[in-house]
N, C-alpha and C. Protein backbone atom coordinates (compact mmCIF):
# COMPACT_ATOMS: atom_id res chain seq x y z
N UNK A 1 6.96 13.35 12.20
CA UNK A 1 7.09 12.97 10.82
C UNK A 1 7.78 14.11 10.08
N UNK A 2 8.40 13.78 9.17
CA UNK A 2 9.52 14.74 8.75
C UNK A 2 9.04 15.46 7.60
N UNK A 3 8.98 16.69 6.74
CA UNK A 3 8.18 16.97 5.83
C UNK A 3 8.47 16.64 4.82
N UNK A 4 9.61 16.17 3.94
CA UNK A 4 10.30 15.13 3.34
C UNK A 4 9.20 14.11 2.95
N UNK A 5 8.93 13.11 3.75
CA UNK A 5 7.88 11.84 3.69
C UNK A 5 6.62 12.47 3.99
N UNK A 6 6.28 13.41 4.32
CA UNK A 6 4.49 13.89 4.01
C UNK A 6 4.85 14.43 2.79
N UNK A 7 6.08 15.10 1.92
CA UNK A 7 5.28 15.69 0.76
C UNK A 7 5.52 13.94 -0.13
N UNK A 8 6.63 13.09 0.35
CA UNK A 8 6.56 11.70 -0.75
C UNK A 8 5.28 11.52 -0.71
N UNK A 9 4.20 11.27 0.80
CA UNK A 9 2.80 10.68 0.68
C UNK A 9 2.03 11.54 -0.41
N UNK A 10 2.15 12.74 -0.52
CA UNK A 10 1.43 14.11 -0.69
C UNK A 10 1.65 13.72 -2.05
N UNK A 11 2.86 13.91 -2.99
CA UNK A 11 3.01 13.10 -3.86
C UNK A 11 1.91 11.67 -4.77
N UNK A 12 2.30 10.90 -3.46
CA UNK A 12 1.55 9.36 -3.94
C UNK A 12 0.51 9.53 -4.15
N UNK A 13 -0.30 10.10 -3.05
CA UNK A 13 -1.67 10.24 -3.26
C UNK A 13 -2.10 11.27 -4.43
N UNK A 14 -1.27 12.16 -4.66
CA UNK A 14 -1.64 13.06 -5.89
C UNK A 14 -2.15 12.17 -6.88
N UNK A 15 -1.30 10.94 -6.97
CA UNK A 15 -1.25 9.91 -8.42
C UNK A 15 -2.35 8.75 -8.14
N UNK A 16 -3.41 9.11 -7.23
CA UNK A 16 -4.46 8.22 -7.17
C UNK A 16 -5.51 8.76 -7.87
N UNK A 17 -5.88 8.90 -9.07
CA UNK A 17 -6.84 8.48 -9.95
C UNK A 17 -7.81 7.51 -10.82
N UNK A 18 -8.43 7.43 -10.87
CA UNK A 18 -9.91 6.27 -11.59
C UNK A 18 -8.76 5.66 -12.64
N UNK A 19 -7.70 6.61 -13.16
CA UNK A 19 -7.10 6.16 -14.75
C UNK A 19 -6.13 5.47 -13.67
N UNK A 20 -5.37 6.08 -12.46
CA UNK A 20 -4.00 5.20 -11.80
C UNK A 20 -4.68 4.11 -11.05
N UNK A 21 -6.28 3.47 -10.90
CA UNK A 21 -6.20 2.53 -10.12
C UNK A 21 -5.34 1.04 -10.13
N UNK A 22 -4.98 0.49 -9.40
CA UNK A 22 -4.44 -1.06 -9.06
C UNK A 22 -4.72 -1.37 -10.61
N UNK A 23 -3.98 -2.31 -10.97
CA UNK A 23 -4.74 -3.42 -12.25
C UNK A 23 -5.67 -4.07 -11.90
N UNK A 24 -6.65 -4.22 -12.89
CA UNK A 24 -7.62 -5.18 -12.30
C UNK A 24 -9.39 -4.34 -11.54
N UNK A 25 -8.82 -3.19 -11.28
CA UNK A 25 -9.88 -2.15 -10.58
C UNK A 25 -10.70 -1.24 -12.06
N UNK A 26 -12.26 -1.34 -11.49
CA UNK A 26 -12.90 -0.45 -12.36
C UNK A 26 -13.13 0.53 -11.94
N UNK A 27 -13.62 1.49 -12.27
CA UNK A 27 -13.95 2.47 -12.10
C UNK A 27 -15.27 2.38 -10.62
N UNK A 28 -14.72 2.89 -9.77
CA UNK A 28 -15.70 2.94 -8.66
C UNK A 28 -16.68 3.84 -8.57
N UNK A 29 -18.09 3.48 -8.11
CA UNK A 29 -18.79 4.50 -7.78
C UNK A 29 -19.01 5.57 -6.64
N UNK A 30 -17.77 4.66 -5.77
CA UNK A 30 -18.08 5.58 -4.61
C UNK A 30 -17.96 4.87 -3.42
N UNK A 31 -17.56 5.14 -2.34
CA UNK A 31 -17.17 4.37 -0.76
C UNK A 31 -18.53 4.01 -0.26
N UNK A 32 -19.51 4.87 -0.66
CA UNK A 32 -20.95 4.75 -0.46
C UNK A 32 -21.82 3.87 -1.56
N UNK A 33 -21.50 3.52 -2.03
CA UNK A 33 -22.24 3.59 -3.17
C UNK A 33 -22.97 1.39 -2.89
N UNK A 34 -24.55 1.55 -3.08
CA UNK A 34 -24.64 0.18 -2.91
C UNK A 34 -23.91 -0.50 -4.16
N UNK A 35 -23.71 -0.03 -4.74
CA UNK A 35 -22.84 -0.88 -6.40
C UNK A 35 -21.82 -1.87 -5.65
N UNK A 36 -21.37 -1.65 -4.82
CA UNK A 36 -20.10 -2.31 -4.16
C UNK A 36 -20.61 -3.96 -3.73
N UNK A 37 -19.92 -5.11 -3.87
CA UNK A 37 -20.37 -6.03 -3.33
C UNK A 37 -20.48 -6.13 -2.04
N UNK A 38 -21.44 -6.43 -1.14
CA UNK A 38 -21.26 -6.42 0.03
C UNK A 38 -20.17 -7.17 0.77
N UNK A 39 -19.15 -6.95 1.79
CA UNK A 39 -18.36 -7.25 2.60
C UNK A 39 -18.54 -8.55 3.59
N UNK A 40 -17.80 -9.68 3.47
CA UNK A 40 -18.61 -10.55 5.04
C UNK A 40 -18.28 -9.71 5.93
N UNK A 41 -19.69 -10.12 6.26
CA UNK A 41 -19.54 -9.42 7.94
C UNK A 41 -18.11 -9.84 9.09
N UNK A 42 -18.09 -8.87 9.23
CA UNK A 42 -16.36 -9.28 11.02
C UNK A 42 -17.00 -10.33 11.89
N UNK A 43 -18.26 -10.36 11.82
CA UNK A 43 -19.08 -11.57 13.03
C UNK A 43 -18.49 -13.18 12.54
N UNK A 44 -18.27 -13.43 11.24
CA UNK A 44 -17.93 -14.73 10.68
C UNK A 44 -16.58 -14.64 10.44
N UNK A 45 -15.53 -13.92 11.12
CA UNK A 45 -14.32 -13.95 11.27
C UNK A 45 -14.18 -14.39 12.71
N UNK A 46 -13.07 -15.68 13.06
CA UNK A 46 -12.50 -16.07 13.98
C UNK A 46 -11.74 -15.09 14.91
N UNK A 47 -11.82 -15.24 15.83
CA UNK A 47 -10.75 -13.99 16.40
C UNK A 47 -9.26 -13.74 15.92
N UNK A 48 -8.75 -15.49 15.96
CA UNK A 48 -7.58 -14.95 15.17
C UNK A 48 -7.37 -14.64 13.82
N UNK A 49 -8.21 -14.22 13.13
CA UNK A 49 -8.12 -13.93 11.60
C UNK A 49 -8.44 -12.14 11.93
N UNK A 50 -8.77 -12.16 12.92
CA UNK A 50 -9.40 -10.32 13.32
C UNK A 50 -8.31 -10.41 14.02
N UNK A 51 -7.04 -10.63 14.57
CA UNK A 51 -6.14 -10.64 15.22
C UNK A 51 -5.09 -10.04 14.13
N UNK A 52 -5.28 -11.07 13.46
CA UNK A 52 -4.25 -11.09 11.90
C UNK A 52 -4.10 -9.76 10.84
N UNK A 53 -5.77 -9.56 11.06
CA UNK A 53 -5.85 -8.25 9.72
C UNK A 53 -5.94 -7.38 10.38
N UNK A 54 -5.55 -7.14 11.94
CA UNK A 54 -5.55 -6.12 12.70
C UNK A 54 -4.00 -5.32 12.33
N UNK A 55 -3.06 -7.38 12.85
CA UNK A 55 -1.30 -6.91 12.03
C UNK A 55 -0.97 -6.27 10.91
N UNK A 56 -1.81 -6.83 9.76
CA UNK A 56 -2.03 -6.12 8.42
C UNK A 56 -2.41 -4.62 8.54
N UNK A 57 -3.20 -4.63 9.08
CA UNK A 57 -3.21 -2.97 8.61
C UNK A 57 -2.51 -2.34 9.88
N UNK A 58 -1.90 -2.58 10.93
CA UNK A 58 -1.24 -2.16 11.39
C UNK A 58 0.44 -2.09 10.58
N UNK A 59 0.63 -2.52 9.90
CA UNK A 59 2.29 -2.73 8.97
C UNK A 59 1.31 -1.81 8.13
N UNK A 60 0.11 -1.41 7.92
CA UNK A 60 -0.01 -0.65 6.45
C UNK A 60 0.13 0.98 6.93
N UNK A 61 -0.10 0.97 8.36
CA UNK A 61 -0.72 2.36 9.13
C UNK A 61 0.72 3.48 9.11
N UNK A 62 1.87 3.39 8.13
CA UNK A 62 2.88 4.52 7.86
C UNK A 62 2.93 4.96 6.75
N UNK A 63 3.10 6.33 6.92
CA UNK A 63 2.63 7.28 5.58
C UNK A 63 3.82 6.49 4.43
N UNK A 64 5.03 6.24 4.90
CA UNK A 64 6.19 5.58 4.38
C UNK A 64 5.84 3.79 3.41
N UNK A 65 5.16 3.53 4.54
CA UNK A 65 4.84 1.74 3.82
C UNK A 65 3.70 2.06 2.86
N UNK A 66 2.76 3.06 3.40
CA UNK A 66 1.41 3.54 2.12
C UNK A 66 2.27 4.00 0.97
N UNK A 67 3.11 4.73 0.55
CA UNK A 67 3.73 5.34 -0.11
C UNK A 67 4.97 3.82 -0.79
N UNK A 68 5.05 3.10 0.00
CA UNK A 68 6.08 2.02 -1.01
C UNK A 68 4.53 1.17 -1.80
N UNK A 69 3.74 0.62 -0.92
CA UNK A 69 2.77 0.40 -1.49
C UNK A 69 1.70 0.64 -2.57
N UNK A 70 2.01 2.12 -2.73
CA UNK A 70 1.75 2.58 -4.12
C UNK A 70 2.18 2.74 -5.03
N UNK A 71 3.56 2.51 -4.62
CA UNK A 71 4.92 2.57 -6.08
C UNK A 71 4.70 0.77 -6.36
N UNK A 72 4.87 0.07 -5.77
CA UNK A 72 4.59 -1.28 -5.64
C UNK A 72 3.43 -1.91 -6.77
N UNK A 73 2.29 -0.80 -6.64
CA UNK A 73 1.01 -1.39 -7.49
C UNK A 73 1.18 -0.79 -9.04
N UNK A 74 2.31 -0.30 -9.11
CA UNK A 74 2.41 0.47 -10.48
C UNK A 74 3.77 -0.92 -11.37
N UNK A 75 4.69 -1.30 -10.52
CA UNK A 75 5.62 -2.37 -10.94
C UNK A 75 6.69 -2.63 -10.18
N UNK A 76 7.62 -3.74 -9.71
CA UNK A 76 7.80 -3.96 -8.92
C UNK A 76 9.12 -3.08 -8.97
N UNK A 77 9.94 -2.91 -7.83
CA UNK A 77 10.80 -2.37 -7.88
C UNK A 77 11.81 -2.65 -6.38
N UNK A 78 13.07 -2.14 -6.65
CA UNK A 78 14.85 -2.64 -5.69
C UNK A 78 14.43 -1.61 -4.99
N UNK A 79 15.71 -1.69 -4.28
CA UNK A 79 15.25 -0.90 -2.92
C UNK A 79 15.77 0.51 -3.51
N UNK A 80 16.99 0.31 -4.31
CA UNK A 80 17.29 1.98 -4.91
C UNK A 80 16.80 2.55 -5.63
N UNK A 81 15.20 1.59 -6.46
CA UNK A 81 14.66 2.56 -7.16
C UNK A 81 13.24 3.12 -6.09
N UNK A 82 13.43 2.78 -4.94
CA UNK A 82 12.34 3.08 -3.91
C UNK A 82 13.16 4.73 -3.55
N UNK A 83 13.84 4.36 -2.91
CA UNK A 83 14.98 5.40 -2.41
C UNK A 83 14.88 6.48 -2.84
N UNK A 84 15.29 6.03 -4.49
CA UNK A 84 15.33 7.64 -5.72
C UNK A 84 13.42 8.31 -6.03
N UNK A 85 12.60 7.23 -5.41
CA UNK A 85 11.42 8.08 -6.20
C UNK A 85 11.17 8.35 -5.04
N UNK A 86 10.91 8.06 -3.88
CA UNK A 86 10.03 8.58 -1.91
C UNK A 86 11.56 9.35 -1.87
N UNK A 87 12.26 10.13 -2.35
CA UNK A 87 13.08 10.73 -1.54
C UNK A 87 13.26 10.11 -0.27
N UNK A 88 13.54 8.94 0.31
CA UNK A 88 13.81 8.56 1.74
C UNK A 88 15.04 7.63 1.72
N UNK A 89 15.55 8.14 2.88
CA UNK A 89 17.08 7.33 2.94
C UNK A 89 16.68 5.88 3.20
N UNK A 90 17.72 5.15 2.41
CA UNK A 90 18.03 3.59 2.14
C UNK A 90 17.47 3.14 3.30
N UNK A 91 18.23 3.14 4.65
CA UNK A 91 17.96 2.41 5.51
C UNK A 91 16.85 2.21 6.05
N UNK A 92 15.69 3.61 6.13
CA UNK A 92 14.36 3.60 6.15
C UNK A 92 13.77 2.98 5.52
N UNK A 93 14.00 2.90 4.24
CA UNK A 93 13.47 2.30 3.15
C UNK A 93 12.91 0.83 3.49
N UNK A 94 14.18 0.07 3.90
CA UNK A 94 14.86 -1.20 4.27
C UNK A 94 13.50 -1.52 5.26
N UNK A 95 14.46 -0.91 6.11
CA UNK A 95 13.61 -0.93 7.56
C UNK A 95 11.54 -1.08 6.98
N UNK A 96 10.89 0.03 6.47
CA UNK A 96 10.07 -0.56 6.16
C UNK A 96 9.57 -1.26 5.28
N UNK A 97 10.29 -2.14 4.45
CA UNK A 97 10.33 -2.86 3.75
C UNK A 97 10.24 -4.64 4.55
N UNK A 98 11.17 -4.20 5.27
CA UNK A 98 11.05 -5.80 6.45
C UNK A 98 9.92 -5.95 7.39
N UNK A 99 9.27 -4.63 7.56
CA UNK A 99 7.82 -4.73 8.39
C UNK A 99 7.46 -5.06 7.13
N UNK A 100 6.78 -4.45 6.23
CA UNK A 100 5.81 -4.83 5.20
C UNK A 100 6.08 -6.59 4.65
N UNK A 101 7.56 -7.06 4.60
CA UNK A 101 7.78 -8.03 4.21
C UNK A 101 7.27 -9.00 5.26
N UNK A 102 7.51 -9.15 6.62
CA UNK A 102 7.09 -9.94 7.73
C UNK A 102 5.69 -10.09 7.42
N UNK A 103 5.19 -8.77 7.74
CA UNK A 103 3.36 -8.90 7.89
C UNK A 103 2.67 -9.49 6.41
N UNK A 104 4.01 -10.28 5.24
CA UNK A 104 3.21 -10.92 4.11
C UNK A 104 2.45 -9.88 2.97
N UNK A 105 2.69 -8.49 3.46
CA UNK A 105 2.26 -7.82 2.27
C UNK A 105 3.69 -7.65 0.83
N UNK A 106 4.44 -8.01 1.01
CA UNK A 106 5.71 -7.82 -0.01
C UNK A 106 6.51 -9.06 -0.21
N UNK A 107 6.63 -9.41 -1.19
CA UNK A 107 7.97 -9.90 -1.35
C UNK A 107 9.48 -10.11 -2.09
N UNK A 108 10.19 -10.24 -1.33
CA UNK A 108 11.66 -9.70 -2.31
C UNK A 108 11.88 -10.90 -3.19
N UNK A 109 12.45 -11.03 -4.42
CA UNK A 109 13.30 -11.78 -5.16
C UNK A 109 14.24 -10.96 -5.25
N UNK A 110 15.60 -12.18 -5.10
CA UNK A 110 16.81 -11.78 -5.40
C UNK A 110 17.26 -11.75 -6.88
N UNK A 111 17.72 -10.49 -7.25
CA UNK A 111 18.17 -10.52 -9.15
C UNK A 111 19.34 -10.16 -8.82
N UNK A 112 20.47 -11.39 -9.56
CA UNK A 112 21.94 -10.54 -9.27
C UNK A 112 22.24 -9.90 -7.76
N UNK A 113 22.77 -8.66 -7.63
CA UNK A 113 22.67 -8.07 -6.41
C UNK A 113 22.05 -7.69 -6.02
N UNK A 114 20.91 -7.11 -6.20
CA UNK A 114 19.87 -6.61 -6.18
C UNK A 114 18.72 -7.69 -5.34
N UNK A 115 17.58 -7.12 -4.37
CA UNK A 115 16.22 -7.61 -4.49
C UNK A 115 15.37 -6.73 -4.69
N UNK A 116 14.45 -7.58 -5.83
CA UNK A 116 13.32 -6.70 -5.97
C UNK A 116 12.05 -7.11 -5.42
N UNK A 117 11.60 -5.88 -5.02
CA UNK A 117 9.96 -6.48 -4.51
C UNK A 117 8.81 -6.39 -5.31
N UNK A 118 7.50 -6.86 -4.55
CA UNK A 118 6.54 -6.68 -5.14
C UNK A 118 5.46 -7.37 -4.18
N UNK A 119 4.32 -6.75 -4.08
CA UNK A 119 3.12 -6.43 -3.53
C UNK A 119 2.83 -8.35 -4.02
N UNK A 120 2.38 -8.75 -2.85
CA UNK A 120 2.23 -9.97 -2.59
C UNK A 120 0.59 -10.40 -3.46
N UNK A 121 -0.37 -9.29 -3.24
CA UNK A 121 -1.64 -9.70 -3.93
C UNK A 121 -2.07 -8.28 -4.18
N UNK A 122 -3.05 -8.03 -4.92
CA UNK A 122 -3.57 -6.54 -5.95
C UNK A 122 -4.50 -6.53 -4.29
N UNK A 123 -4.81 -7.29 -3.43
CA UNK A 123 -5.58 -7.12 -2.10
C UNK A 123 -5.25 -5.69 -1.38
N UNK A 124 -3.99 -5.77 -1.37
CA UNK A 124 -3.30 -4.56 -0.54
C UNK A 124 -3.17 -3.64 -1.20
N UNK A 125 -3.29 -3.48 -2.71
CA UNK A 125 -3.33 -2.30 -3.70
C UNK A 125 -4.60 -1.84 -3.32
N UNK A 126 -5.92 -2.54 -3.48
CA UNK A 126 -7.14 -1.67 -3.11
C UNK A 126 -7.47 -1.56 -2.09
N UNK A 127 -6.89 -1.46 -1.16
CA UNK A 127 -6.63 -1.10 0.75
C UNK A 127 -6.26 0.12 0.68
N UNK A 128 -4.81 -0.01 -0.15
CA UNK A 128 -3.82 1.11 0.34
C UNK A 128 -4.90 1.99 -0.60
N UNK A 129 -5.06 2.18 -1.84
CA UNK A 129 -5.89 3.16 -2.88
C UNK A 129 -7.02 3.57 -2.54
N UNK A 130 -7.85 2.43 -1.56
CA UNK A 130 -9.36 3.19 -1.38
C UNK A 130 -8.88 3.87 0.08
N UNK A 131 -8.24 3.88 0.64
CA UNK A 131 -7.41 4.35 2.02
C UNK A 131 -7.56 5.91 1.32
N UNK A 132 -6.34 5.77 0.39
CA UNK A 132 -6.13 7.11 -0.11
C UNK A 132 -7.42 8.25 -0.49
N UNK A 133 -7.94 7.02 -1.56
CA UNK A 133 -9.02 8.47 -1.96
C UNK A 133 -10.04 8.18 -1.16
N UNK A 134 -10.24 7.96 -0.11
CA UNK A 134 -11.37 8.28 0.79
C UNK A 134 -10.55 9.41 1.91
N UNK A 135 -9.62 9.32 2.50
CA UNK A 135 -9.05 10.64 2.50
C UNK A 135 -9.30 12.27 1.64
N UNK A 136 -8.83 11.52 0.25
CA UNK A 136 -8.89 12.74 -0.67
C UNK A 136 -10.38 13.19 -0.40
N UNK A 137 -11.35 12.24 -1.15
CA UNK A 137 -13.06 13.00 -1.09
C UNK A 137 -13.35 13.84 0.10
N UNK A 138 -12.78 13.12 1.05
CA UNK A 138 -13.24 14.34 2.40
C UNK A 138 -12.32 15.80 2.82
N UNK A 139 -11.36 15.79 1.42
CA UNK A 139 -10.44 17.31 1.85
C UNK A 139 -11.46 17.88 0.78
């Protein structure tokens, strides 16, 4: 990994705060915390739905797609305004933009010449965000 795209992640995650959460997110108490609604259990998931969100967070598992994914939950944006803020060349960009787009977490509209994307559901905003700061709490 190139140090380029660890300081873009290094970056993103800087901008995960209680005030920068997803829209729609309150203020959390904590990864621990019983406040949280409880989760269904993985036992009442079909295999292929545990097959599925295995793909999902496998398209989420690059410091690069975490990092479009957080520019994503702030407003949608073209591929050159991805480019100019992750410092990362176009074609990378692209490139993970069509994984994230396949695996249903993104999608492009075409404006003029341009497509712009945007984060398919606020679902993958509090994935990618509680991802992040549960990282952070443990540095």
């Amino acid at each position: 990994m190139t140090s380029e795209i660890m300081m873009d992640l290094e970056a993103a995650m800087a901008t995960v705060t209680p005030d920068s959460a997803a829209p729609g997110l309150t203020e959390d108490p904590g990864p621990h915390s019983s406040a949280r609604p409880p989760a269904e259990p993985a036992t009442s998931a079909s295999p292929a739905v545990l097959a599925d969100a295995g793909d999902l967070l496998r398209a989420l598992a690059a410091p690069v797609r975490i990092a479009i994914v957080m520019q994503l939950r702030n407003a949608d944006r073209c591929v050159h305004e991805l480019v100019d803020t992750l410092d990362v060349a176009q074609p990378l960009i692209s490139q993970h933009l069509r994984v994230l787009k396949t695996a249903g977490v993104v999608q492009g509209e075409r404006r003029g010449r341009e497509v712009v994307y945007r984060l398919v559901d606020d679902h993958l905003a509090h994935i990618v965000v509680d991802a992040v700061a549960h990282v952070q709490e443990g540095k």
